[in-house]
C-alpha atoms as a PDB file:
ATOM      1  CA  UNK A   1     -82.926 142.310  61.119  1.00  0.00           C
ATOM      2  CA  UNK A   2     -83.804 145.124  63.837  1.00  0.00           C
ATOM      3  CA  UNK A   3     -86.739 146.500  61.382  1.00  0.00           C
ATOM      4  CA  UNK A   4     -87.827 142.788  60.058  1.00  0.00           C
ATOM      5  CA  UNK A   5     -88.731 142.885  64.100  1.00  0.00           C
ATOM      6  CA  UNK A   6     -85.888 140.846  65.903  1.00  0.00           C
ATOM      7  CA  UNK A   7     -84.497 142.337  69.308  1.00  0.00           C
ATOM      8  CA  UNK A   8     -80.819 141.993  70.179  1.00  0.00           C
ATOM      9  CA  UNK A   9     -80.039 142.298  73.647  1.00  0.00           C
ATOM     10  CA  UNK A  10     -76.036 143.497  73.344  1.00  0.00           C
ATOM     11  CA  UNK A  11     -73.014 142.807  75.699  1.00  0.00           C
ATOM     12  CA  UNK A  12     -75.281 140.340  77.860  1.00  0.00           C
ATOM     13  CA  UNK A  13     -75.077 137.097  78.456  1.00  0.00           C
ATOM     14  CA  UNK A  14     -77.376 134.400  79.831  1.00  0.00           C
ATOM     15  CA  UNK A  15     -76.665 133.113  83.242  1.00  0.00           C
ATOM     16  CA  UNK A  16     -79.653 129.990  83.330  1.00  0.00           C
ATOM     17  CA  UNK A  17     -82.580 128.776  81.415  1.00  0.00           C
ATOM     18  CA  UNK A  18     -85.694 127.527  82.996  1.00  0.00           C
ATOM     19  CA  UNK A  19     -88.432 125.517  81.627  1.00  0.00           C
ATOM     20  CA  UNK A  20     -91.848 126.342  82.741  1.00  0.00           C
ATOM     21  CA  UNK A  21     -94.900 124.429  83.520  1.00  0.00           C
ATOM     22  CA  UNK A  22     -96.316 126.337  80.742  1.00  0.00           C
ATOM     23  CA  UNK A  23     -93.371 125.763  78.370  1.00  0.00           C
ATOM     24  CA  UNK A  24     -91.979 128.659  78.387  1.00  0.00           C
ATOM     25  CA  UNK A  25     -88.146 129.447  78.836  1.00  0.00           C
ATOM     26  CA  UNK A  26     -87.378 131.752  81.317  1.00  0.00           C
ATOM     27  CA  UNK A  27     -83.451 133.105  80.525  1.00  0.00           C
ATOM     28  CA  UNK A  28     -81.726 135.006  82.927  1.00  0.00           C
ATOM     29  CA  UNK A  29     -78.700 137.085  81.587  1.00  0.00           C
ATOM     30  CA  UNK A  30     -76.617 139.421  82.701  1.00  0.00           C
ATOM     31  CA  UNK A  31     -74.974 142.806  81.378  1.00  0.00           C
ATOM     32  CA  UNK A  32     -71.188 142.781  81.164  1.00  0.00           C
ATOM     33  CA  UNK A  33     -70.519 146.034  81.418  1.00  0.00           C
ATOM     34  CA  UNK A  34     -73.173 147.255  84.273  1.00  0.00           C
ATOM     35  CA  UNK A  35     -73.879 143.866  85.747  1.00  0.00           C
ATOM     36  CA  UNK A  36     -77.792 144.372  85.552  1.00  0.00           C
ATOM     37  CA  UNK A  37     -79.504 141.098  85.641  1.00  0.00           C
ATOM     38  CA  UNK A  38     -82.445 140.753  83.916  1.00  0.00           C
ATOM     39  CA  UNK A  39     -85.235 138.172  83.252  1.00  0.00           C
ATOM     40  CA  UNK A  40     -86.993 137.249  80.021  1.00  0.00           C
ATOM     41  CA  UNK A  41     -89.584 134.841  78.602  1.00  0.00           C
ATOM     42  CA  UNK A  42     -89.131 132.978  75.368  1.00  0.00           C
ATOM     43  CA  UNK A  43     -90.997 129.759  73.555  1.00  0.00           C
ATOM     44  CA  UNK A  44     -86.989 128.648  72.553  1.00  0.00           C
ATOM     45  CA  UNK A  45     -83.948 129.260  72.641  1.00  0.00           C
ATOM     46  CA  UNK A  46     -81.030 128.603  70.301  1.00  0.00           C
ATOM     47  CA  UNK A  47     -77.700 127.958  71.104  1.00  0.00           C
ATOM     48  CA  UNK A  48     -74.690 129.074  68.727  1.00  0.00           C
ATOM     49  CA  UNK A  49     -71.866 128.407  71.353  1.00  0.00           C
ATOM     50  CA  UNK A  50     -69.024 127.021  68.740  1.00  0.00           C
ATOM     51  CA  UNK A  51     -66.854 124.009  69.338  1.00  0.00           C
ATOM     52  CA  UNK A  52     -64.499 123.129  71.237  1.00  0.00           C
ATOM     53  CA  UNK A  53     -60.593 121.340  69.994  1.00  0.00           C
ATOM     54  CA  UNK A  54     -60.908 117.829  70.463  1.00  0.00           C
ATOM     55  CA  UNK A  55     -56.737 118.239  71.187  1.00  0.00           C
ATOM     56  CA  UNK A  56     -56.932 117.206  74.876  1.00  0.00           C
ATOM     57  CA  UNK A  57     -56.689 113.236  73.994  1.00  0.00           C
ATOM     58  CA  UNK A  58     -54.285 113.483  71.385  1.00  0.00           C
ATOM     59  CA  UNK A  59     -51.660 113.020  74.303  1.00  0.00           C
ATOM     60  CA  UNK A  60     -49.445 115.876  72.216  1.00  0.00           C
ATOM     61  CA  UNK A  61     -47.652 116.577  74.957  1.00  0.00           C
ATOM     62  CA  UNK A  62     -45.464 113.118  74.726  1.00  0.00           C
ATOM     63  CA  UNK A  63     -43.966 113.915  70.921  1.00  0.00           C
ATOM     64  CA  UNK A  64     -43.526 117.733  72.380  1.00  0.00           C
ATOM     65  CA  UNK A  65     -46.122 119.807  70.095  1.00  0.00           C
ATOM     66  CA  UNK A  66     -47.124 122.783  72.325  1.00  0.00           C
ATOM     67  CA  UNK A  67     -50.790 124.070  72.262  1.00  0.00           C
ATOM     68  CA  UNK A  68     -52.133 127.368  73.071  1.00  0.00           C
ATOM     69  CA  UNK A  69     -52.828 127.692  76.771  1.00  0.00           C
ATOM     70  CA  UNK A  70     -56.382 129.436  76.537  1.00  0.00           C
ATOM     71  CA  UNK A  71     -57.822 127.988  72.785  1.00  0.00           C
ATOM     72  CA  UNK A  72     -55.603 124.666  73.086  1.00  0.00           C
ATOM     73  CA  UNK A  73     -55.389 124.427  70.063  1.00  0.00           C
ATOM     74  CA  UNK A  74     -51.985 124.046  67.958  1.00  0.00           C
ATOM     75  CA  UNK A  75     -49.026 126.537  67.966  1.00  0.00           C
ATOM     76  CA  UNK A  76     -47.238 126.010  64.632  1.00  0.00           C
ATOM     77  CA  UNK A  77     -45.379 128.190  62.111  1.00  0.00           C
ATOM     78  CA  UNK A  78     -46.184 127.747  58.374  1.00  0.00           C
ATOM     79  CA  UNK A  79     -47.851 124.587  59.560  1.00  0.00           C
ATOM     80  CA  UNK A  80     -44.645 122.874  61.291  1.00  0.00           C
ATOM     81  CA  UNK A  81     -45.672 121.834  64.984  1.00  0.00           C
ATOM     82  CA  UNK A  82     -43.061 122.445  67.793  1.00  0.00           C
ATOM     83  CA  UNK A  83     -42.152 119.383  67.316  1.00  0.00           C
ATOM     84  CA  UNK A  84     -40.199 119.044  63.565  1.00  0.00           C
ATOM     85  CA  UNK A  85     -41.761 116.562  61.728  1.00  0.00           C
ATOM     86  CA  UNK A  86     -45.106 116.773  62.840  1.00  0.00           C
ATOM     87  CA  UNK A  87     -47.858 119.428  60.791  1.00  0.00           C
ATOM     88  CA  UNK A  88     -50.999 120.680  61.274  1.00  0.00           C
ATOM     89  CA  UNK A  89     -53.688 122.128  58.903  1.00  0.00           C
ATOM     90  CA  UNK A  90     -57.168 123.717  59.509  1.00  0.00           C
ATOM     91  CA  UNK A  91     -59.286 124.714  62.349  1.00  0.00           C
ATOM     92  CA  UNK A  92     -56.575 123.142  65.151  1.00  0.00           C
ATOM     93  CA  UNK A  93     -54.142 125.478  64.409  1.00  0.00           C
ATOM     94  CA  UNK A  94     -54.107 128.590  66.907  1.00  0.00           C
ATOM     95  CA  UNK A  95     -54.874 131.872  65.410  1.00  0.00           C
ATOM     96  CA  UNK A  96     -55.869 130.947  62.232  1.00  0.00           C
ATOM     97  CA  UNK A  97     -59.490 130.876  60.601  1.00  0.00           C
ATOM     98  CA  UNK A  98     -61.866 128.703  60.877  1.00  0.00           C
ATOM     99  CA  UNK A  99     -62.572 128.310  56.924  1.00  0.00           C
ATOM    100  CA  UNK A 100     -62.469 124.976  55.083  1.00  0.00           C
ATOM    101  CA  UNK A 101     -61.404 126.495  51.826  1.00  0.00           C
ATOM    102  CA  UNK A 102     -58.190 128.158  53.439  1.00  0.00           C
ATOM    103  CA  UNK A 103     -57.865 124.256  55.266  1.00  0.00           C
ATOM    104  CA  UNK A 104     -57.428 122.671  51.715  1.00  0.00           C
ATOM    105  CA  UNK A 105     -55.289 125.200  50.249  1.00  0.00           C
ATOM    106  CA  UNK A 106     -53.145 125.258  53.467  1.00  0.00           C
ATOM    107  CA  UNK A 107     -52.791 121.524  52.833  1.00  0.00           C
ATOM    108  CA  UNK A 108     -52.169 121.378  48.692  1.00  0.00           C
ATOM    109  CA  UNK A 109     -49.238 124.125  49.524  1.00  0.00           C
ATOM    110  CA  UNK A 110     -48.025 122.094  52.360  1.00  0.00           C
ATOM    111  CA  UNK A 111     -48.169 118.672  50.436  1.00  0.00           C
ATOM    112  CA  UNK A 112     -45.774 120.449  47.650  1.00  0.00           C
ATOM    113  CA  UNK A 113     -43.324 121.925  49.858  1.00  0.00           C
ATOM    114  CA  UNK A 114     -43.066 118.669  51.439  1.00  0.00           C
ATOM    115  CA  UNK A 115     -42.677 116.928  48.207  1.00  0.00           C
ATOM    116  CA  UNK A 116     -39.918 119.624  47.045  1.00  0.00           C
ATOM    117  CA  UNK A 117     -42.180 120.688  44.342  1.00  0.00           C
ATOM    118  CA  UNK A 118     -42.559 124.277  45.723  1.00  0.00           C
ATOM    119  CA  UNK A 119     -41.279 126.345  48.638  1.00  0.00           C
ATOM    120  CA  UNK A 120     -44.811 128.659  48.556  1.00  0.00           C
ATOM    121  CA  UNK A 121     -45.983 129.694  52.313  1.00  0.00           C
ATOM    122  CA  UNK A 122     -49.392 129.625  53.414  1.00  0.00           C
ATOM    123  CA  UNK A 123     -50.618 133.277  52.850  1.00  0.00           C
ATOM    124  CA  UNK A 124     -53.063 134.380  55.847  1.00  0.00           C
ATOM    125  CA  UNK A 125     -53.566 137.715  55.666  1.00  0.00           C
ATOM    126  CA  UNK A 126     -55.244 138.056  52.007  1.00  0.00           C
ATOM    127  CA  UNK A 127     -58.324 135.542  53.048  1.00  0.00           C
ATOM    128  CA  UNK A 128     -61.727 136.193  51.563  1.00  0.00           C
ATOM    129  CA  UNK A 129     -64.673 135.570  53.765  1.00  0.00           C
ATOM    130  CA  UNK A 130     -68.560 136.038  54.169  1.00  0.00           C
ATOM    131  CA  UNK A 131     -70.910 136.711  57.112  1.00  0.00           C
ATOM    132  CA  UNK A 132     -74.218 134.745  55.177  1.00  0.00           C
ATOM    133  CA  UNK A 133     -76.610 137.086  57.320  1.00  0.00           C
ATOM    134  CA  UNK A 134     -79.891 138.703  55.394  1.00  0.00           C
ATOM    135  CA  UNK A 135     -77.565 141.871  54.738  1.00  0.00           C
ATOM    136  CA  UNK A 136     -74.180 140.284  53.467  1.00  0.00           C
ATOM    137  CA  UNK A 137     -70.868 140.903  54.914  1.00  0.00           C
ATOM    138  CA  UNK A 138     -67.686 140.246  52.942  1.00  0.00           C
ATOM    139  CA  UNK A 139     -64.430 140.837  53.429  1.00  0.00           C
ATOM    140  CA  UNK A 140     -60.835 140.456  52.253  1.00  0.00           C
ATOM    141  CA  UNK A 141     -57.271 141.527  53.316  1.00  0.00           C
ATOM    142  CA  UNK A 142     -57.284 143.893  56.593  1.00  0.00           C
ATOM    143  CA  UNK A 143     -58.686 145.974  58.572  1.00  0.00           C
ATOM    144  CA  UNK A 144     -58.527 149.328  59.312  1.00  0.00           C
ATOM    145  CA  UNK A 145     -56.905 148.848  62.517  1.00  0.00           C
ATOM    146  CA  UNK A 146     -55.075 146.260  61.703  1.00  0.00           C
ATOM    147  CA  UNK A 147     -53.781 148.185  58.502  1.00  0.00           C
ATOM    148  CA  UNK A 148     -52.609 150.855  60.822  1.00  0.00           C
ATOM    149  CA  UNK A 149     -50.967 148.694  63.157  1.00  0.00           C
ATOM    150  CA  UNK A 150     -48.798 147.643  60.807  1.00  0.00           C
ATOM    151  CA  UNK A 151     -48.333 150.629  58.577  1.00  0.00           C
ATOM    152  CA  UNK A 152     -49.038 153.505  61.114  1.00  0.00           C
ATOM    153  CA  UNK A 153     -52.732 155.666  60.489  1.00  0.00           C
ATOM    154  CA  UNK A 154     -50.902 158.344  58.678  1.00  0.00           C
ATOM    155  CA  UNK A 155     -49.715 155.600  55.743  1.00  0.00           C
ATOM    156  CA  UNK A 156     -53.212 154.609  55.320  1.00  0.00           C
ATOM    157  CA  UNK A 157     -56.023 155.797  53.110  1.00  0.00           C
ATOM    158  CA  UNK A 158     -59.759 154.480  53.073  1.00  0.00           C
ATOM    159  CA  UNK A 159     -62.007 154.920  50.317  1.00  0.00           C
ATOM    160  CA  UNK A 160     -65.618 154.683  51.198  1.00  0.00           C
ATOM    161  CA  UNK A 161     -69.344 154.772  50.648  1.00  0.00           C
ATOM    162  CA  UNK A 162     -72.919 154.340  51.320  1.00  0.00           C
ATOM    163  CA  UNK A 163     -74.560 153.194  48.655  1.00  0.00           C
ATOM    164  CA  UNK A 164     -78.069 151.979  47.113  1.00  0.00           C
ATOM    165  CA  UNK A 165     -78.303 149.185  45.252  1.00  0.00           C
ATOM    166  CA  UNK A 166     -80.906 149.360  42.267  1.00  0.00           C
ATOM    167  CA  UNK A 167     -82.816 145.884  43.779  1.00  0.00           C
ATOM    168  CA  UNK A 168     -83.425 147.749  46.971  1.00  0.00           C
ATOM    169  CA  UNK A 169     -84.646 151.181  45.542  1.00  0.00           C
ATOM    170  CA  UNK A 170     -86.985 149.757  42.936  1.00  0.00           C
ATOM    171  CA  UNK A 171     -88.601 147.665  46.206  1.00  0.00           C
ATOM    172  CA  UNK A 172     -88.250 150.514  48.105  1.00  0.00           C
ATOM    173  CA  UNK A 173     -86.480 148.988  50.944  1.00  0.00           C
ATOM    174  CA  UNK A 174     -84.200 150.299  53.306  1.00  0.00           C
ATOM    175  CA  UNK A 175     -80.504 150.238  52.266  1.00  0.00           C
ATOM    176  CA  UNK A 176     -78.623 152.533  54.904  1.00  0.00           C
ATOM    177  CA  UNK A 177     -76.516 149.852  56.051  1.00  0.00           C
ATOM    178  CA  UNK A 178     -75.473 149.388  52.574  1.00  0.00           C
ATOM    179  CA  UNK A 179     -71.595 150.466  52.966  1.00  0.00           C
ATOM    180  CA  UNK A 180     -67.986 149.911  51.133  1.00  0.00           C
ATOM    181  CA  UNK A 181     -64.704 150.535  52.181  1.00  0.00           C
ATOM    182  CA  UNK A 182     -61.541 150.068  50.504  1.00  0.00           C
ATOM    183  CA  UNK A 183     -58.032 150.409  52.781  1.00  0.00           C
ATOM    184  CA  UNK A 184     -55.216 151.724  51.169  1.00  0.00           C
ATOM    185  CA  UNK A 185     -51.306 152.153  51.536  1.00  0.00           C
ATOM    186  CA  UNK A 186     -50.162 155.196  50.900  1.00  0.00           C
ATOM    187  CA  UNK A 187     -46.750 154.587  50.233  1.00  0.00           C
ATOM    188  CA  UNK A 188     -47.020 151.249  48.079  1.00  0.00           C
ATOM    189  CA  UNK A 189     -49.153 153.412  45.155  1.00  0.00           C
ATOM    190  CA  UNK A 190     -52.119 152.915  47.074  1.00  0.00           C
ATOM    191  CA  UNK A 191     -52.110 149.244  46.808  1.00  0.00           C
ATOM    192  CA  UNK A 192     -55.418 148.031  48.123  1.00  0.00           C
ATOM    193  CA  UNK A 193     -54.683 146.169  51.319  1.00  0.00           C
ATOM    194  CA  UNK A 194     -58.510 145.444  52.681  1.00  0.00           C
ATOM    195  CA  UNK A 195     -61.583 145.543  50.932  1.00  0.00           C
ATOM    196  CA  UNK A 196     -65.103 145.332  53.368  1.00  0.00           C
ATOM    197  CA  UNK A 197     -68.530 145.278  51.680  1.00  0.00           C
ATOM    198  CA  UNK A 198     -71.395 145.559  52.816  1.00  0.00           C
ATOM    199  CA  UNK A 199     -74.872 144.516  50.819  1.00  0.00           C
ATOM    200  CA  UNK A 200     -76.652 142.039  48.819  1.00  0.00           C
ATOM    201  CA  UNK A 201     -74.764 139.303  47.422  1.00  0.00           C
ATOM    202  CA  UNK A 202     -71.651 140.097  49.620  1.00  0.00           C
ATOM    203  CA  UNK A 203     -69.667 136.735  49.030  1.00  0.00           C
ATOM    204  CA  UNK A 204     -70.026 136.806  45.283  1.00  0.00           C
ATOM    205  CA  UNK A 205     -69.145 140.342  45.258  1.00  0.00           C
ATOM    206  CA  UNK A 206     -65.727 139.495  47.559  1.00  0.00           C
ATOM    207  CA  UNK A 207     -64.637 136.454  45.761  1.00  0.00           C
ATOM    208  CA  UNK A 208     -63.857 138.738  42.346  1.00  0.00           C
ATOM    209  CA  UNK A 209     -62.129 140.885  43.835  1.00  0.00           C
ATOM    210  CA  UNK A 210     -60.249 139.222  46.057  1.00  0.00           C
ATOM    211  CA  UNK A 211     -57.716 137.549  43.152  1.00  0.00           C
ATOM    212  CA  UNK A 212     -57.128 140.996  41.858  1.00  0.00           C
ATOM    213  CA  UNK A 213     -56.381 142.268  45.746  1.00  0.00           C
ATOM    214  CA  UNK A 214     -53.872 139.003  46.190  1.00  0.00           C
ATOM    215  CA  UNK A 215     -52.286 140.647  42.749  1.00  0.00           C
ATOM    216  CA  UNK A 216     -51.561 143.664  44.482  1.00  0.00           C
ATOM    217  CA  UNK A 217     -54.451 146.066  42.804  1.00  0.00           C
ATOM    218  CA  UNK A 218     -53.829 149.683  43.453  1.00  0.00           C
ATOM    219  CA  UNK A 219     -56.560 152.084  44.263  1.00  0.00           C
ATOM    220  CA  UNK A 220     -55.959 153.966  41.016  1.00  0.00           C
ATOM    221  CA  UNK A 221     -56.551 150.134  38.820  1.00  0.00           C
ATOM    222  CA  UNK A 222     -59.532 150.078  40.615  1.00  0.00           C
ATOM    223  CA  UNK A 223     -61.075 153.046  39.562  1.00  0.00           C
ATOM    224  CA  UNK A 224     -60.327 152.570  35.696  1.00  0.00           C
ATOM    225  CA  UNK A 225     -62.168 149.414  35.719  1.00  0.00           C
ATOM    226  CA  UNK A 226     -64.893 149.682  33.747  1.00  0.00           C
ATOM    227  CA  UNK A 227     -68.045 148.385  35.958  1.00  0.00           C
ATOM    228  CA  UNK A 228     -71.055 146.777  34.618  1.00  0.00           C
ATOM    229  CA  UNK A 229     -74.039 148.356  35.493  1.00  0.00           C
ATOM    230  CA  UNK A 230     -76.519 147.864  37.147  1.00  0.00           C
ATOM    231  CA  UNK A 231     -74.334 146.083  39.519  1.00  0.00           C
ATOM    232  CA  UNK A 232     -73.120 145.891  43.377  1.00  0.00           C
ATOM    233  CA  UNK A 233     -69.996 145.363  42.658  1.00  0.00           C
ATOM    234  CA  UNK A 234     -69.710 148.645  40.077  1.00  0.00           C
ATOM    235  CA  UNK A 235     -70.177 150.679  43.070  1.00  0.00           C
ATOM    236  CA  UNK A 236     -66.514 149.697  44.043  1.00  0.00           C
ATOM    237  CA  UNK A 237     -65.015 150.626  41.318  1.00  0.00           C
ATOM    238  CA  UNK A 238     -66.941 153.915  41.515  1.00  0.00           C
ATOM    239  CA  UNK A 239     -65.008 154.752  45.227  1.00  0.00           C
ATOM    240  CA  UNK A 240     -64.461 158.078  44.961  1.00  0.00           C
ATOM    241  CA  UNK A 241     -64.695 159.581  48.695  1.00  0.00           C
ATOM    242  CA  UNK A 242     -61.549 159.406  50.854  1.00  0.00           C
ATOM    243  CA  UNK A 243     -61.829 159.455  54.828  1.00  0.00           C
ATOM    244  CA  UNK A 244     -59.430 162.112  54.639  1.00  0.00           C
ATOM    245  CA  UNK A 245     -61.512 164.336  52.568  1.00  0.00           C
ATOM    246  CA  UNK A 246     -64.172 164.954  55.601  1.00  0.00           C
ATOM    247  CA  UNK A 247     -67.003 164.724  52.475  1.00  0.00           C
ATOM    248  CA  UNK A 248     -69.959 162.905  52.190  1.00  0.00           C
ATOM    249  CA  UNK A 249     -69.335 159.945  51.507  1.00  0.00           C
ATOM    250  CA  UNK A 250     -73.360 158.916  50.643  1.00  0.00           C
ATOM    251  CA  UNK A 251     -73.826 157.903  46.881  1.00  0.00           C
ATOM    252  CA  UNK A 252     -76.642 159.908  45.071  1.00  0.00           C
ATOM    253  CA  UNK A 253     -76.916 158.736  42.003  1.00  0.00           C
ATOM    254  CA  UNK A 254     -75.060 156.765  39.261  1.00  0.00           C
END
């Protein structure tokens, strides 16, 4: 986005807007790390602030189901408020994502353990999930810090590389943010516990992958996949580079 000519202003945030006779927007921000104020002039401005939980007039307090003192939202454990017979799904619930498609399946799972036709939990942690931004982001399963927080650094593995996909080198465009990385555990066979991509068609890329990840695919599975070329999604299966290694990890060819 930086080379298509859009300017990001990091770690600052605006302070006021002010409309001009001219119609101009004057925003005044602020720098959170050096406190610098600064002033700049804009024809508009667009706000992506998020939502707030519409919890406060729910008057949860009276049946006993806590919420979350900062998000207030809803503290619950495989669903089940604080208060027994009372459940919660979806974007209310504290510390879980904001995705509709983990909202349904949260529910279906619920509705059959509630019904006595299964006992099957909620899985959080193996969630596939796109950033929709002119360079893709996908993601599924955890992330490097998170995989070491849990398993220690020196039980983890990452597999990784810059790569070029064939629709950006035949137009010639600029692809070195084009990047893969697959986390591994060492001592579960190197059983593929987060997979991060980085290019075009991120989300359709993610979504295959991310039943074979919930299957428990090692790193070694991966790699004897056959890929289909000329692909993005070959150039996982052609992971080759370990962190660990110290080499190169840029792609040069096929």
């Amino acid at each position: 986005m930086e080379e298509l000519g859009v300017t990001f202003i990091r770690k600052s945030q605006p302070l006021n807007i002010t409309k001009m006779t001219d119609g101009k927007l004057k925003v005044e921000y602020e720098n959170n790390e050096t406190g610098l104020k600064n002033i700049e002039f804009y024809d508009n401005v667009m706000f992506a602030t998020g939502r707030d939980p519409a919890t406060a007039n729910l008057k949860l307090d009276v049946v006993d189901v806590k919420i979350h003192a900062e998000s207030k939202k809803i503290l619950a454990e495989n669903e089940q408020t604080t208060c027994p017979n009372i459940y919660a799904i979806g974007d209310v619930l504290h510390g879980k994502p904001e995705l509709t498609p983990v909202a349904i399946h949260a529910g279906k799972l619920l509705a059959r353990r509630l019904c006595n036709v299964s006992s099957a939990q909620m899985d959080y942690t193996q969630i596939p999930t796109t950033i929709f931004t002119p360079l893709e982001y996908g993601c599924v399963g955890l992330s490097e810090a998170k995989a070491e927080e849990l398993y220690s650094k020196e039980n983890i593995e990452v597999y990784h590389a810059f790569y070029s996909p064939l629709e950006y080198s035949v137009a010639q465009r600029n692809c070195k943010e084009c990047y893969i990385k697959a986390i591994c555990l060492k001592s579960d066979n190197e059983r593929i516990v987060g997979l991060h991509f980085l290019g075009p068609n991120a989300g359709e890329v993610i979504q295959g992958f991310a039943t074979a990840i919930n299957c428990g695919i090692t790193y070694n599975q991966m790699i004897n996949t056959i890929g289909i070329h000329p692909t993005c999604a070959e150039e996982i299966i052609k992971l080759r580079i370990s962190r660990s290694s110290g080499e190169d990890p840029t792609v040069t060819g096929c």
